[in-house]
C-alpha atoms as a PDB file:
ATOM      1  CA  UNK A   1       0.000   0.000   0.000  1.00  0.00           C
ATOM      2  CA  UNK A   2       1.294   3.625  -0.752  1.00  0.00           C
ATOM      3  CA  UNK A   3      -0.211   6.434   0.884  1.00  0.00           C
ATOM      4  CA  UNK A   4      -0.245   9.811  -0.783  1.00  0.00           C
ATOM      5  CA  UNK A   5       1.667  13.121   0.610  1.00  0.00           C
ATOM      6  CA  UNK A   6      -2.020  14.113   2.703  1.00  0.00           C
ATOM      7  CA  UNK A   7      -2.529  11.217   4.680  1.00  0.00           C
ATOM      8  CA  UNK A   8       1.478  10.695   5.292  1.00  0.00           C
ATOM      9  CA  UNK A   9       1.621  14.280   6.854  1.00  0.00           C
ATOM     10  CA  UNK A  10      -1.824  13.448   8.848  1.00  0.00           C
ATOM     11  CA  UNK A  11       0.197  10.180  10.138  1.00  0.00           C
ATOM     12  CA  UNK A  12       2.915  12.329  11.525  1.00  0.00           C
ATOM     13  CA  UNK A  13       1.054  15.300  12.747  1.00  0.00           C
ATOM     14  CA  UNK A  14      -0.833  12.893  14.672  1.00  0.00           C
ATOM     15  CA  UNK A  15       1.575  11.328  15.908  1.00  0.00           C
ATOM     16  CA  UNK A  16       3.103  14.591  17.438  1.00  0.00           C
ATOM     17  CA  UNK A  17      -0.293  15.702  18.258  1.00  0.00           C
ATOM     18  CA  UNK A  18      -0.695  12.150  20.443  1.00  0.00           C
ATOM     19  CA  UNK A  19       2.575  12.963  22.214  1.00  0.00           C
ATOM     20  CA  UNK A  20       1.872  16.357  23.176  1.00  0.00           C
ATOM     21  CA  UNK A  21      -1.895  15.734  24.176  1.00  0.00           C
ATOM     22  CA  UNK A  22      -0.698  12.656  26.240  1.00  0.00           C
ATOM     23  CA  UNK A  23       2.299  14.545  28.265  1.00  0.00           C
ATOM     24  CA  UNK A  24      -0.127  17.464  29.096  1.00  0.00           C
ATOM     25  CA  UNK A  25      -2.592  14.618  30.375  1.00  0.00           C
ATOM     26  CA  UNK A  26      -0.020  13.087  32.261  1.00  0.00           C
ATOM     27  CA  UNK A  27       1.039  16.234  34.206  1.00  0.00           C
ATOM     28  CA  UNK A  28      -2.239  16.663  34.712  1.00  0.00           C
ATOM     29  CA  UNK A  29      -2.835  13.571  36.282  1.00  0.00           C
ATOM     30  CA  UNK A  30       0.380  13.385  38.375  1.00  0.00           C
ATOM     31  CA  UNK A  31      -0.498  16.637  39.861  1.00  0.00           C
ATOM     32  CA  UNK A  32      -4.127  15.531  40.640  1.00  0.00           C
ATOM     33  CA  UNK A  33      -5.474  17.167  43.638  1.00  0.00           C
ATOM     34  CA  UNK A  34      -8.830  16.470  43.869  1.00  0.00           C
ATOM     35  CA  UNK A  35      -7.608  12.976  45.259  1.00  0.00           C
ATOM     36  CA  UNK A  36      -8.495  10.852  42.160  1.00  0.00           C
ATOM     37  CA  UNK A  37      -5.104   9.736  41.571  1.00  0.00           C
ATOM     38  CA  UNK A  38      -3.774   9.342  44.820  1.00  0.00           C
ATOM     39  CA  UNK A  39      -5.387   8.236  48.007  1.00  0.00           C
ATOM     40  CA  UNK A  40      -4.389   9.803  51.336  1.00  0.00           C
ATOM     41  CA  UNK A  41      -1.127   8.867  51.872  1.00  0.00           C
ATOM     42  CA  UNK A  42       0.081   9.053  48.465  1.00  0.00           C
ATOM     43  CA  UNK A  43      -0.597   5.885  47.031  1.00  0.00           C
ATOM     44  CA  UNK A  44      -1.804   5.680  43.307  1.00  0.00           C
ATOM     45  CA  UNK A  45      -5.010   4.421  43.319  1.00  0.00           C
ATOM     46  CA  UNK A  46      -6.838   2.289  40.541  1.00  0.00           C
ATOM     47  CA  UNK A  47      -7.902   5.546  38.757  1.00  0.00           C
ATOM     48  CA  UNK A  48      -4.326   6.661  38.325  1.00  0.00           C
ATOM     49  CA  UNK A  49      -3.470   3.108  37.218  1.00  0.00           C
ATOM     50  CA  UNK A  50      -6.128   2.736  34.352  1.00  0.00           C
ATOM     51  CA  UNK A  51      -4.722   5.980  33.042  1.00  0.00           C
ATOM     52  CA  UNK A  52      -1.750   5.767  33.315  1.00  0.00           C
ATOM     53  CA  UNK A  53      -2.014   2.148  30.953  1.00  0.00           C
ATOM     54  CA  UNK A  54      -4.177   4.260  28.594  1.00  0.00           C
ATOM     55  CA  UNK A  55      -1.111   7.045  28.670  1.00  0.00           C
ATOM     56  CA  UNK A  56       1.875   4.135  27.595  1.00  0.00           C
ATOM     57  CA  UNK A  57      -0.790   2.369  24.814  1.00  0.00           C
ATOM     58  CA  UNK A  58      -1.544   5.873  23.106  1.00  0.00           C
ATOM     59  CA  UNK A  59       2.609   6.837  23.212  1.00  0.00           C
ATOM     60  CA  UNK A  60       2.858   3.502  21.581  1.00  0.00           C
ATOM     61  CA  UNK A  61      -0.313   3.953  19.157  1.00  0.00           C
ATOM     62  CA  UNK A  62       0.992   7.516  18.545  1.00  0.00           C
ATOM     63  CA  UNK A  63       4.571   6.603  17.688  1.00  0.00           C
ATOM     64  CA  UNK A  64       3.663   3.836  15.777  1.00  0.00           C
ATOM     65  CA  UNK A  65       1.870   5.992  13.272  1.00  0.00           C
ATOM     66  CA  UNK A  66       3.822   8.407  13.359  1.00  0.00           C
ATOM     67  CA  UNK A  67       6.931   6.220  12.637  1.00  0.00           C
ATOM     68  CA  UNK A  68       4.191   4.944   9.367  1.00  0.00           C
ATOM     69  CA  UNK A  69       3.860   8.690   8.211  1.00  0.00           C
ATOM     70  CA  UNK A  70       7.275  10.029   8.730  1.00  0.00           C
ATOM     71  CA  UNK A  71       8.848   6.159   6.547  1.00  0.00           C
ATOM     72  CA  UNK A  72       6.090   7.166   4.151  1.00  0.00           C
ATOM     73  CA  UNK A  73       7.265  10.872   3.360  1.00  0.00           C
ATOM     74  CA  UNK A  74      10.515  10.137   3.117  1.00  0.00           C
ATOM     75  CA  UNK A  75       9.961   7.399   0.760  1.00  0.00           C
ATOM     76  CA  UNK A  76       7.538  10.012  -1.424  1.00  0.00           C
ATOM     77  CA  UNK A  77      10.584  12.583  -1.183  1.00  0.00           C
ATOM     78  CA  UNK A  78      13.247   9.874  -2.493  1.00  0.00           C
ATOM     79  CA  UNK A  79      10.553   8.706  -5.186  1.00  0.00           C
ATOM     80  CA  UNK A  80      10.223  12.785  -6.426  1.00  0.00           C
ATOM     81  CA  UNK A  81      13.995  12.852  -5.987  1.00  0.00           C
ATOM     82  CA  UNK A  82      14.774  10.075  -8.087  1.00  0.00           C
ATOM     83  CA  UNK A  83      11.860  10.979 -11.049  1.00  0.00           C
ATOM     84  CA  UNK A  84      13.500  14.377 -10.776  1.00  0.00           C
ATOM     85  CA  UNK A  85      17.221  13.115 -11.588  1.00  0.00           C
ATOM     86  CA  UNK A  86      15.659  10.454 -14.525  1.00  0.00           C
ATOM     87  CA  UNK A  87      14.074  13.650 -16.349  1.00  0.00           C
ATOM     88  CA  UNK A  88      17.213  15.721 -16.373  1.00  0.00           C
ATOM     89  CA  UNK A  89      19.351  12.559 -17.651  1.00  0.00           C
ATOM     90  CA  UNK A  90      16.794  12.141 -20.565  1.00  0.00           C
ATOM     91  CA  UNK A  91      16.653  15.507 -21.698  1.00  0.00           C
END
């Protein structure tokens, strides 16, 4: 399957998008207050646990397609590269 310039840049933006969305979250949720995340003495509870697995499976998810859009651009850009040098040798 090839994918087209679009949906290679949408692979990577997401992919950076994921990552920044995801950091923020965690911050968020390692500074929790409201006593969601940690119980009184300062253990995590089950709340900061399911989170925190949903945090490491979207980095993954994220990098993955971002890895997919980023291998797919440069393989457009070395395609264009190569057409390029092939119509200056036949002219």
């Amino acid at each position: 399957m090839k994918l087209g310039r679009g949906p290679s840049w949408f692979l990577l933006a997401f992919g950076v998008w994921s990552w920044f969305i995801w950091i923020s979250f965690l911050r968020n949720l390692y500074r929790d207050g409201s006593g969601l995340a940690f119980d009184a003495d300062g253990d995590p509870t089950g709340y900061f646990w399911v989170h925190l697995t949903l945090t490491v499976v979207s980095f993954l998810l994220g990098t993955a397609i971002g890895v997919i859009g980023f291998r797919s651009l440069r393989v457009l850009r070395r395609e264009s590269g190569d057409s390029a040098g092939q119509q200056r040798g036949s002219s």
